[in-house]
Protein backbone atom coordinates (compact mmCIF):
# COMPACT_ATOMS: atom_id res chain seq x y z
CA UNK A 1 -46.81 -65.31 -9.60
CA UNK A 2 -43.53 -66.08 -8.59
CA UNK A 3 -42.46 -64.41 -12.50
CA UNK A 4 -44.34 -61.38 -11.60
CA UNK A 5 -42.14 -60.97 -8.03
CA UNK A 6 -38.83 -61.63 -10.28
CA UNK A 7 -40.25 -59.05 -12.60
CA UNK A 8 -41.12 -56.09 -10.51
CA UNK A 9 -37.71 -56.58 -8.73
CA UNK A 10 -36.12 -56.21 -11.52
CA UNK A 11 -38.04 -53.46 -12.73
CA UNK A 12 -37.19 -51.65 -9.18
CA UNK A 13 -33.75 -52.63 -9.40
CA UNK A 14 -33.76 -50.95 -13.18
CA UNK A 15 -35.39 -47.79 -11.51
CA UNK A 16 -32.94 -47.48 -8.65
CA UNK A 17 -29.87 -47.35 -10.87
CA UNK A 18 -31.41 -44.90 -14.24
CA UNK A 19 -32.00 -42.42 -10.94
CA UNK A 20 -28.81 -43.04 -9.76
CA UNK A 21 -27.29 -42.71 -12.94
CA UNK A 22 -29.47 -39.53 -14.07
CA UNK A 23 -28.30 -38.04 -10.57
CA UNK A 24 -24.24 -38.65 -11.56
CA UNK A 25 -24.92 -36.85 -15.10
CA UNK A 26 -26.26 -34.43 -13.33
CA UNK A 27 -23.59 -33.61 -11.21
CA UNK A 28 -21.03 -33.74 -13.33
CA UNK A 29 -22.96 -31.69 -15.81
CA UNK A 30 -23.35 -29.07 -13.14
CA UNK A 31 -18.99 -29.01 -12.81
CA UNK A 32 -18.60 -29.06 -15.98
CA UNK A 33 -20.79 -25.74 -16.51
CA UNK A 34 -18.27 -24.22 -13.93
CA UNK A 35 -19.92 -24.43 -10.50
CA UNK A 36 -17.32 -25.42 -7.75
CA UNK A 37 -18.01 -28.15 -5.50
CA UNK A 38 -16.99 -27.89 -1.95
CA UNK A 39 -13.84 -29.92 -2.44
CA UNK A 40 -12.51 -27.39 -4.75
CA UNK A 41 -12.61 -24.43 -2.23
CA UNK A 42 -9.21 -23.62 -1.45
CA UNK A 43 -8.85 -21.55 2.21
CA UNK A 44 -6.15 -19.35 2.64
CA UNK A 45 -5.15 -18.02 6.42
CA UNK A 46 -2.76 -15.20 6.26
CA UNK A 47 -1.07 -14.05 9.52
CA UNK A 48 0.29 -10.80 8.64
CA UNK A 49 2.12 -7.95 10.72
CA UNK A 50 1.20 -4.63 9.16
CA UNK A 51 -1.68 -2.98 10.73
CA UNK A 52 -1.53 0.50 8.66
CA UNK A 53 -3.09 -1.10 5.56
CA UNK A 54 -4.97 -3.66 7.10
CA UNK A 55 -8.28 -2.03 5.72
CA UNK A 56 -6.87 -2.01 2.59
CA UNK A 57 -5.58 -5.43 2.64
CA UNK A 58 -8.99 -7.34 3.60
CA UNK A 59 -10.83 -5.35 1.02
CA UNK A 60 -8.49 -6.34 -1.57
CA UNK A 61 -8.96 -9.90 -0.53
CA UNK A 62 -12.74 -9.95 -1.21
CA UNK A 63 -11.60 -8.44 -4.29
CA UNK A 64 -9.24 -11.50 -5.00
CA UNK A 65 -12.57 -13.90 -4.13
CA UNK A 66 -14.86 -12.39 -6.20
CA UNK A 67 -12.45 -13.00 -9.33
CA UNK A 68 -10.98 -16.78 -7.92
CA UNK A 69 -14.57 -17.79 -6.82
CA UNK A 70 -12.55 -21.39 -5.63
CA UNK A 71 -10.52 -19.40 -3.49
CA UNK A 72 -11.48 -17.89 0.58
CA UNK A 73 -8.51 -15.68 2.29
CA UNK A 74 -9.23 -15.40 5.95
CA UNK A 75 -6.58 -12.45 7.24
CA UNK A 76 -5.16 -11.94 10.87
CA UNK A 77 -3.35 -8.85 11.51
CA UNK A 78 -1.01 -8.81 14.68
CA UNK A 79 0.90 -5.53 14.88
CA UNK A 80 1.60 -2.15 15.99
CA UNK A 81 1.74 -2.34 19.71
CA UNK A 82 1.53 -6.25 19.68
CA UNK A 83 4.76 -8.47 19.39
CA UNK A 84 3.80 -10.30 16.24
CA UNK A 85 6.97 -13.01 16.15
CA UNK A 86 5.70 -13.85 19.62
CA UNK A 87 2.33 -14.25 18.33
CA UNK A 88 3.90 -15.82 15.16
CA UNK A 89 5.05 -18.78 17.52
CA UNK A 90 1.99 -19.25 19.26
CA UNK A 91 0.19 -19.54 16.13
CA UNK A 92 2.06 -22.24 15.10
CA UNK A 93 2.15 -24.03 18.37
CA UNK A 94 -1.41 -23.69 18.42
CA UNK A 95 -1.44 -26.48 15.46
CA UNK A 96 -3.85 -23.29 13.66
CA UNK A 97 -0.71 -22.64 11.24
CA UNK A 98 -1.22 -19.78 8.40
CA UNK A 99 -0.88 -20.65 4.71
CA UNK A 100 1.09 -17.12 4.29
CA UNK A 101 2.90 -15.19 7.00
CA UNK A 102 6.18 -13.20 7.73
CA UNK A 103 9.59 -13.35 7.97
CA UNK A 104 12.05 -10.62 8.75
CA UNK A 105 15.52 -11.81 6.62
CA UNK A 106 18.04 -14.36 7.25
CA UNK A 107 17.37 -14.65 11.45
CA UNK A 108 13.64 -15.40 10.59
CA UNK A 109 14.61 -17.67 7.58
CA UNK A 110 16.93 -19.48 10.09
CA UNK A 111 14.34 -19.68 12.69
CA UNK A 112 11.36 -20.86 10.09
CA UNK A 113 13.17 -23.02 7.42
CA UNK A 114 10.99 -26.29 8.10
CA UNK A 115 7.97 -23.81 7.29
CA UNK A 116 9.54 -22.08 4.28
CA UNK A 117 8.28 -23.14 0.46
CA UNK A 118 10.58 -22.05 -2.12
CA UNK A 119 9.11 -19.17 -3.92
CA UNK A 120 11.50 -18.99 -6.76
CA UNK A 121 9.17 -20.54 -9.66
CA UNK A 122 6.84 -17.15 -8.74
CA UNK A 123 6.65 -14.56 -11.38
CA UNK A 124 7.00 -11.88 -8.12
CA UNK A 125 10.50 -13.12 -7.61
CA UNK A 126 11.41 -12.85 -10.75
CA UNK A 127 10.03 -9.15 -11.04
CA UNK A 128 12.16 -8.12 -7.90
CA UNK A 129 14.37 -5.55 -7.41
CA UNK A 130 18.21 -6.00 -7.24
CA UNK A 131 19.23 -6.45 -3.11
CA UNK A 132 15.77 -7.11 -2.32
CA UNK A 133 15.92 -10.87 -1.89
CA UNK A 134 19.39 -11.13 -0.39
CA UNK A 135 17.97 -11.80 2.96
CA UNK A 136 16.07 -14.44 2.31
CA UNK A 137 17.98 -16.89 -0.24
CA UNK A 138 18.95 -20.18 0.81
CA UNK A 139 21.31 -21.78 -1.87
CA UNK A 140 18.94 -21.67 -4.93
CA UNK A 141 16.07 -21.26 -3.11
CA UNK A 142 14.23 -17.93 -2.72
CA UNK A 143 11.84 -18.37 0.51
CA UNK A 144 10.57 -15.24 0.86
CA UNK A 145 8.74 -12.26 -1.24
CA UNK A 146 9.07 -8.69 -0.56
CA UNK A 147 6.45 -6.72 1.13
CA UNK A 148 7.40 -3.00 -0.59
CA UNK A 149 10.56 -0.74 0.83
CA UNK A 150 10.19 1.79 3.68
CA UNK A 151 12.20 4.55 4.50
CA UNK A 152 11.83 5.76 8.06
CA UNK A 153 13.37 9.26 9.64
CA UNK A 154 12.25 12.00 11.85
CA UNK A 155 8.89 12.91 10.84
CA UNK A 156 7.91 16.76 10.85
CA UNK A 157 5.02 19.09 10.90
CA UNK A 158 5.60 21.57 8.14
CA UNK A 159 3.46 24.13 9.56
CA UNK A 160 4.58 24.44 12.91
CA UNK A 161 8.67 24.48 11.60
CA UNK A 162 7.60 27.47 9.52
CA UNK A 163 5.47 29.15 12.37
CA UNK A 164 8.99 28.63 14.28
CA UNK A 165 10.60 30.14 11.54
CA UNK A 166 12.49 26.77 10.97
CA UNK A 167 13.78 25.94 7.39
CA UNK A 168 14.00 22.33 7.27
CA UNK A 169 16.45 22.35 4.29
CA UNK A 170 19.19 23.84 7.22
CA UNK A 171 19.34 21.04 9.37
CA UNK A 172 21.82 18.97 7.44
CA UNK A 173 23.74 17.76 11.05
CA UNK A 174 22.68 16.45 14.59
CA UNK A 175 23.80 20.18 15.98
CA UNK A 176 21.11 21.42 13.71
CA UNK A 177 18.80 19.15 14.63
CA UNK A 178 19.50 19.97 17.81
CA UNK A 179 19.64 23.50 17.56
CA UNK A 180 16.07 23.50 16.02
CA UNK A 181 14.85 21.22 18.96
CA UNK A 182 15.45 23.68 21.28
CA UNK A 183 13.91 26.85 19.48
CA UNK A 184 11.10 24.56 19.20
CA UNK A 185 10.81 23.79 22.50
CA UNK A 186 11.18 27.45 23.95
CA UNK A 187 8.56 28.40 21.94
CA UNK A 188 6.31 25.34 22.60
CA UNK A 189 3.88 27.61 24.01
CA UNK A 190 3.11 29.50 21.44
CA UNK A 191 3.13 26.87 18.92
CA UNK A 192 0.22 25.43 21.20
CA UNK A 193 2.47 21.82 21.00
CA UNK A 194 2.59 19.69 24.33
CA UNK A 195 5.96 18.87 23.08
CA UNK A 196 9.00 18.62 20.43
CA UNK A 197 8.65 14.73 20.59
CA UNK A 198 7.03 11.85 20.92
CA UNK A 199 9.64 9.20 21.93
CA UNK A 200 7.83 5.90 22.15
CA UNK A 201 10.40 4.01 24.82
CA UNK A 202 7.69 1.57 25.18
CA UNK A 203 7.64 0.42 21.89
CA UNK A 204 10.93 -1.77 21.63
CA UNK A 205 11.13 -2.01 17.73
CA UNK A 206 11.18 1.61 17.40
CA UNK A 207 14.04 1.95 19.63
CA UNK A 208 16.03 -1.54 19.57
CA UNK A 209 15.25 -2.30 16.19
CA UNK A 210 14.71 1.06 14.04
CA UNK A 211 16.67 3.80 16.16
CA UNK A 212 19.78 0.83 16.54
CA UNK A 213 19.54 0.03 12.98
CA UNK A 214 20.41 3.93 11.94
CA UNK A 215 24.08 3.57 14.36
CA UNK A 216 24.67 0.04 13.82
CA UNK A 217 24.31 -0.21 10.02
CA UNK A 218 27.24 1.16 9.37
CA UNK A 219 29.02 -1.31 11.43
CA UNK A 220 28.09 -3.88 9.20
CA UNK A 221 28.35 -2.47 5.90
CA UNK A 222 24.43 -1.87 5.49
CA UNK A 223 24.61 -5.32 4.91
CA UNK A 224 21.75 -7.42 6.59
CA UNK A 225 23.44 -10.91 5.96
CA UNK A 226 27.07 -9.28 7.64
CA UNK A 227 24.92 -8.65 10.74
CA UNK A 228 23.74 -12.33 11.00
CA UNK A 229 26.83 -13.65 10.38
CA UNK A 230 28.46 -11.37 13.07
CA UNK A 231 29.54 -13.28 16.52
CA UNK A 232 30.11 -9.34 18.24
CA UNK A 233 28.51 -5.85 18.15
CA UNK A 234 30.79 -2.65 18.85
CA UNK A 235 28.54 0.11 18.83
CA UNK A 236 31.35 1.89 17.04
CA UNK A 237 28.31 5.03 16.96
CA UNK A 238 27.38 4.13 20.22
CA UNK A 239 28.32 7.75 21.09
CA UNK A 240 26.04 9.15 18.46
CA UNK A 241 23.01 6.95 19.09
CA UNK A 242 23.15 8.11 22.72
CA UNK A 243 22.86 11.67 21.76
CA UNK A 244 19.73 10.88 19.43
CA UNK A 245 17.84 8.79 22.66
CA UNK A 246 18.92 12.05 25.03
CA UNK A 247 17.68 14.76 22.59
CA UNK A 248 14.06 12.60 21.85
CA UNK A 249 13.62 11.62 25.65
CA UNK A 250 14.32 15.34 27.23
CA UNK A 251 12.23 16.88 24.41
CA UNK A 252 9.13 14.52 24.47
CA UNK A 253 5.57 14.02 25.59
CA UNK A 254 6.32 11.80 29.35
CA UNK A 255 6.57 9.39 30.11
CA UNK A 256 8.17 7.86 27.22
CA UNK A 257 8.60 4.33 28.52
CA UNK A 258 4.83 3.98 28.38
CA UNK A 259 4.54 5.81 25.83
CA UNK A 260 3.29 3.59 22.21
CA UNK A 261 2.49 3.79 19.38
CA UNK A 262 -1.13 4.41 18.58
CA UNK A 263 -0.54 7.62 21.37
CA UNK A 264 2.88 8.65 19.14
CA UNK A 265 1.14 8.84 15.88
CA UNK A 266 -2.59 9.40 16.39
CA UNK A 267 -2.58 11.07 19.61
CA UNK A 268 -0.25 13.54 19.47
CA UNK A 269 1.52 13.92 15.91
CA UNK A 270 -1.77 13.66 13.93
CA UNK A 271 -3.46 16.22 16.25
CA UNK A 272 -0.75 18.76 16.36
CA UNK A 273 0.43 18.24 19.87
CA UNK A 274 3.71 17.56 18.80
CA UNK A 275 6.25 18.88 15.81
CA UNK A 276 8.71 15.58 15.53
CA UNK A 277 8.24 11.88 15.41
CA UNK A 278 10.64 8.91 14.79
CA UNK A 279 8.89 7.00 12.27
CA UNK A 280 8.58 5.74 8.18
CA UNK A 281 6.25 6.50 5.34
CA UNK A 282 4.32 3.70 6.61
CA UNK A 283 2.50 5.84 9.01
CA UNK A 284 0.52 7.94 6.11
CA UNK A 285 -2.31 6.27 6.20
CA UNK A 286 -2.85 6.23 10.11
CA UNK A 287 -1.88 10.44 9.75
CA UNK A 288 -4.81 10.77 6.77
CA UNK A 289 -7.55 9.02 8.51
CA UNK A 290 -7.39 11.50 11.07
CA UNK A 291 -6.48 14.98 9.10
CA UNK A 292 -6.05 14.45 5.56
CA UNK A 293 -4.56 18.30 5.24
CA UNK A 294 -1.69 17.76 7.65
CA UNK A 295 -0.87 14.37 5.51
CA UNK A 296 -0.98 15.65 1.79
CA UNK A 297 0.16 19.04 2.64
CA UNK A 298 2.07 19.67 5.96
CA UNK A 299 4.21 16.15 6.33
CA UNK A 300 8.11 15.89 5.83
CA UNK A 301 11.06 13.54 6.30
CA UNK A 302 14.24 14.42 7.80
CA UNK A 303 17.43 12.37 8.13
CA UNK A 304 18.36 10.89 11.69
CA UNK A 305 22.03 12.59 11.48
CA UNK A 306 24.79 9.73 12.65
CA UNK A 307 27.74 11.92 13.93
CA UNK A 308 31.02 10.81 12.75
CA UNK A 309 29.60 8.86 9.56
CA UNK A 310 26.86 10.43 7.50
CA UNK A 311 24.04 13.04 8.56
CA UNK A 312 22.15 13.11 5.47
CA UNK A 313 21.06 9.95 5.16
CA UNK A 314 17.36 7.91 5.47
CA UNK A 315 17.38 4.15 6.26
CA UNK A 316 15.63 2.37 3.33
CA UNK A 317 14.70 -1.65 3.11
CA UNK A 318 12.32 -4.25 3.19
CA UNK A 319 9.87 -4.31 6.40
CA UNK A 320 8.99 -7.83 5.98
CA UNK A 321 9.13 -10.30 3.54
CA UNK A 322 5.82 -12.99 2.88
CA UNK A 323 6.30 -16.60 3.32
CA UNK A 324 4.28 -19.70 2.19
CA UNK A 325 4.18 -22.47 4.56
CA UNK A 326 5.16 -25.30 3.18
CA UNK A 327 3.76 -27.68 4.96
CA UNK A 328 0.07 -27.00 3.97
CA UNK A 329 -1.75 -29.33 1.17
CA UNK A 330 -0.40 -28.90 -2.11
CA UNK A 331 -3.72 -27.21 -3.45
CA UNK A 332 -2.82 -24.28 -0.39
CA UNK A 333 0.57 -23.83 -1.58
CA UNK A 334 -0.06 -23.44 -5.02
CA UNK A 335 -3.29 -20.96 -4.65
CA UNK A 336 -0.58 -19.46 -1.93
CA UNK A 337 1.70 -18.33 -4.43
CA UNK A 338 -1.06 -17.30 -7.22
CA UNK A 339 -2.28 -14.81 -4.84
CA UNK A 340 1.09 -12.96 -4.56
CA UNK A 341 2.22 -13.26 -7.98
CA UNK A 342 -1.63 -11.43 -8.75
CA UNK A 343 -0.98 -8.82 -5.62
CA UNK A 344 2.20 -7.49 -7.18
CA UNK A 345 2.14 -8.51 -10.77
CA UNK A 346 -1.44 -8.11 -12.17
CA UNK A 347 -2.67 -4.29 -13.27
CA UNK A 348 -5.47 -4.70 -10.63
CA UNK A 349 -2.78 -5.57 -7.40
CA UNK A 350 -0.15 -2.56 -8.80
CA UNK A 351 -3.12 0.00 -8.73
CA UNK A 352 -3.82 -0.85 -5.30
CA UNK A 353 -0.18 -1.83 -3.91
CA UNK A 354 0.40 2.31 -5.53
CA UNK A 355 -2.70 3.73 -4.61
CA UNK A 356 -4.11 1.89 -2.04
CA UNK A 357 -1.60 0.75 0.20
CA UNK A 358 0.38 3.52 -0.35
CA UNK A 359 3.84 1.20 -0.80
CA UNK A 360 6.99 1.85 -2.20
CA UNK A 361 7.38 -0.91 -4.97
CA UNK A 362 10.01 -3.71 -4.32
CA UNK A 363 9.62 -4.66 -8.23
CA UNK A 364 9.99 -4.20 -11.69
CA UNK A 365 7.26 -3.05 -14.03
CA UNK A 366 5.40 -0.44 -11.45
CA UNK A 367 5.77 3.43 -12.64
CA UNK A 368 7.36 5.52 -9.54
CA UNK A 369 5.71 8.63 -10.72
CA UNK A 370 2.39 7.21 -9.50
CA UNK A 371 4.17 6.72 -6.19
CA UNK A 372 1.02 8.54 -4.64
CA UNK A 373 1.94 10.32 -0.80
CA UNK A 374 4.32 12.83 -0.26
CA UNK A 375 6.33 10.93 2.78
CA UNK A 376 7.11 7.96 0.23
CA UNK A 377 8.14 10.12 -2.74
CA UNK A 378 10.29 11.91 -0.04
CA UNK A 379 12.15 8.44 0.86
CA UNK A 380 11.68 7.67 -2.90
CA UNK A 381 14.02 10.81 -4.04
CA UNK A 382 16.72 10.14 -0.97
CA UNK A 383 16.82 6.50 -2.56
CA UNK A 384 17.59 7.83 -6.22
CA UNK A 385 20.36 10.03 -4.80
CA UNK A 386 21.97 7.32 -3.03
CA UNK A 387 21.42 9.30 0.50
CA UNK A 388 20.43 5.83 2.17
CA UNK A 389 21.94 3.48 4.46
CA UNK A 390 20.54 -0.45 4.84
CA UNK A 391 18.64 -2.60 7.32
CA UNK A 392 20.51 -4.59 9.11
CA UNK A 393 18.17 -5.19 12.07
CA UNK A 394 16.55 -8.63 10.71
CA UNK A 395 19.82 -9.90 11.07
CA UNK A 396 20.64 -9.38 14.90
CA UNK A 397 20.32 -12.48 17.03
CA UNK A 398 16.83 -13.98 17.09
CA UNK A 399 14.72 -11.22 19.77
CA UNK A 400 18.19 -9.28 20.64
CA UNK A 401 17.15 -6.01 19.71
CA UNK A 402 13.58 -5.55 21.51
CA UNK A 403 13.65 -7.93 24.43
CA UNK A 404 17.55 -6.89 24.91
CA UNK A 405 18.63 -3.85 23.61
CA UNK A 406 14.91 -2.21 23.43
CA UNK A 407 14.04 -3.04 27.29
CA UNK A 408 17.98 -1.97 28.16
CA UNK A 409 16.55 1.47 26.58
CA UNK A 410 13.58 1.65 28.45
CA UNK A 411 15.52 1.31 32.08
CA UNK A 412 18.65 4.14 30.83
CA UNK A 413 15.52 6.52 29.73
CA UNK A 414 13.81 5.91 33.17
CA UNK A 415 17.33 5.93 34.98
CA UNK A 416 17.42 2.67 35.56
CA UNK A 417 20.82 1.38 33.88
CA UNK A 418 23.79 4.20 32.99
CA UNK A 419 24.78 3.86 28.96
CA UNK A 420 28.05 2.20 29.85
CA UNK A 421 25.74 -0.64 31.13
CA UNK A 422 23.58 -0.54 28.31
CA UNK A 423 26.19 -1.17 26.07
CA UNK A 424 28.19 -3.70 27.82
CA UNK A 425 25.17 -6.16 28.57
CA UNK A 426 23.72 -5.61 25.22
CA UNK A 427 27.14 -6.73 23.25
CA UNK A 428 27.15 -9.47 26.05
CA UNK A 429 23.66 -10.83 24.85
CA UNK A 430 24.32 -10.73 21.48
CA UNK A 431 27.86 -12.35 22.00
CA UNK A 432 26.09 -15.28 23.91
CA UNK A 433 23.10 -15.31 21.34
CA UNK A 434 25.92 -16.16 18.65
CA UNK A 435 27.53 -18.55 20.31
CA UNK A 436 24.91 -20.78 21.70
């Protein structure tokens, strides 16, 4: 009896570990055949600033997952009207932090370098284009990849400049700009426009970063990297840029300080309420969604004229650059950096970076013929005929140009600070930003 007990316990024993056993081949059979177990799935959060292809960019991401089945991309956009380095910061404090997210040039690469994973062993960096990277090298390192290039200008509806009997081609200074503001204004009427403009004051990095950047980068050289090593600001076009804020604030849509974006571009250019806006090729994909004639056909760029330098010229650069935080496992970093290299490198990300998102390449190896919308081919032609200045606005102080000089705009176009002010307190902020 007592055999038999010894026996069956062995027996049970024996059973226990074949099912065991059978149920470890199986798993591993099932990997091996290619299935992904949970611990394989790699999740990567992208905090990302540009809301105009941010359609475009979570459909490509479902893309990416169908083809990387071990790989989830979770995308938050934070842009257009929002402040999306403030929202940058509280992400981070939050303890959520993004895999991938954006930096501006060397302030932001300043500001993030404990974040920052070098990005030179990426086939992207390798691939791009001559200037595009100086802002955000660190010694060796390259911590940053660029997003495209964007050209911005004053924006113009074809069709109402030829009802006006306006030839575009003649305004080659800011008196002809100006000149051409006020026929269109005398004959707003009749043009059926609310107004010439419309000046978004309220937006501060259309006016303290973009409309600065067209006076100031000449200052510096159209260098970004002279800006952020500069202790002082002159405003050495501080005459000119005053003239540009007067002519857009008289002639626009009121009030401009509250005024934004989303009202600029959808509200009033896209509908034909106004004939002029201050804004880049970026913006063609807003303009098409709401009348896809007036984008393909009836959409041009003119120069922002800088009196006493050059009035032919469009500001080109990089918007933003992508960053990898460093500081997420190694398995995030590394799936991180595959996904850009594919966005910009692989046939199926060039189609869509061309076609879908409607960018200006930063890299070797695309063909500019397939540049696809009429605003970027526009900036694209300026660009081969060297009629471009730099951006130098990633390299002002860290928040000097839209909580300084953008809210010092908003009180001198309500009347609430005279220029001289304007100019003396902002040079005095960036002075003590410098030197801190």
């Amino acid at each position: 009896m007592k055999a038999k007990k010894v026996f069956l316990a062995a027996l049970s024993l024996f059973l226990l570990l074949s099912v065991a056993l059978f149920g470890c081949s199986s798993s591993n059979s099932s990997n091996d055949s290619g299935n992904k177990s949970s611990d394989d799935q790699v999740t990567i959060d992208i905090f990302q600033f540009k809301v105009e292809f941010k359609d475009q960019f979570e459909k490509l991401a479902k893309q990416y997952e169908k083809e990387h089945p071990g790989v989830k991309i979770n995308i938050t956009t934070v842009g257009g009207g929002e402040d999306y380095g403030a929202a940058l910061k509280s992400k981070f404090a939050s303890g959520d932090e993004p895999a991938i997210f954006n930096v501006g040039g060397p302030q932001d690469v300043e500001d993030w370098l404990d974040k920052l994973a070098d990005l030179s062993d990426t086939k992207a960096a390798s691939l791009a284009l001559e200037g595009t990277l100086d802002g955000v090298k660190k010694g060796d390192q390259i911590l940053g990849l660029p997003y495209n290039q964007e050209g911005y200008g004053l924006i113009y509806n074809k069709e109402i400049f030829k009802k006006a009997g306006i030839d575009p081609k003649s305004i080659k200074s800011f008196s002809d700009l100006e000149n051409a503001v006020k026929k269109l204004d005398k004959e707003k009427k009749s043009l059926g426009i609310d107004a010439v403009f419309a000046f978004p004051a309220k937006e501060t990095w259309v006016t303290g970063l973009h409309l600065s950047n067209v006076f100031l980068a000449p200052e510096f050289d159209s260098n970004v990297v002279n800006a952020f090593n500069a202790k002082t600001v002159e405003f050495k076009y501080g005459d000119a840029m005053k003239k540009l804020i007067d002519l857009q604030n008289k002639y626009s849509v009121q009030p401009t300080v509250s005024l934004d974006y989303s009202q600029q571009v959808e509200e009033l250019f896209s509908t034909g309420r106004v004939a002029i806006i201050q804004q880049g090729n970026w913006v063609y994909n807003s303009i098409a969604d709401i009348d896809p004639e007036l984008a393909e056909k009836n959409i041009g760029i003119l120069p922002i004229p800088i009196e006493g330098y050059k009035e032919d010229v469009i500001p080109v650069g990089v918007p933003m650059y992508w960053a990898v935080n460093k500081n997420k496992d190694e398995k995030v970093v590394k799936e991180s950096k595959k996904f850009l290299d594919w966005l910009y490198t692989s046939d199926e990300g060039k189609e869509i970076v061309l076609n879908e998102f409607k960018f200006i390449p930063a890299y070797d190896g695309y063909d500019s013929s397939e540049i696809s919308d009429p605003l970027s081919k526009e900036i694209y032609d300026y660009a081969q005929q060297g009629k471009t200045i730099g951006w130098v606005f990633m390299g002002y102080p860290t928040g000097w140009g839209m909580d300084k000089l953008g809210v010092n705009i908003q009180k001198y176009v309500s009347g609430k600070m005279k220029w001289d002010e304007l100019i003396a307190n902002s040079k005095k902020e960036w002075e003590e930003a410098r030197n801190k």
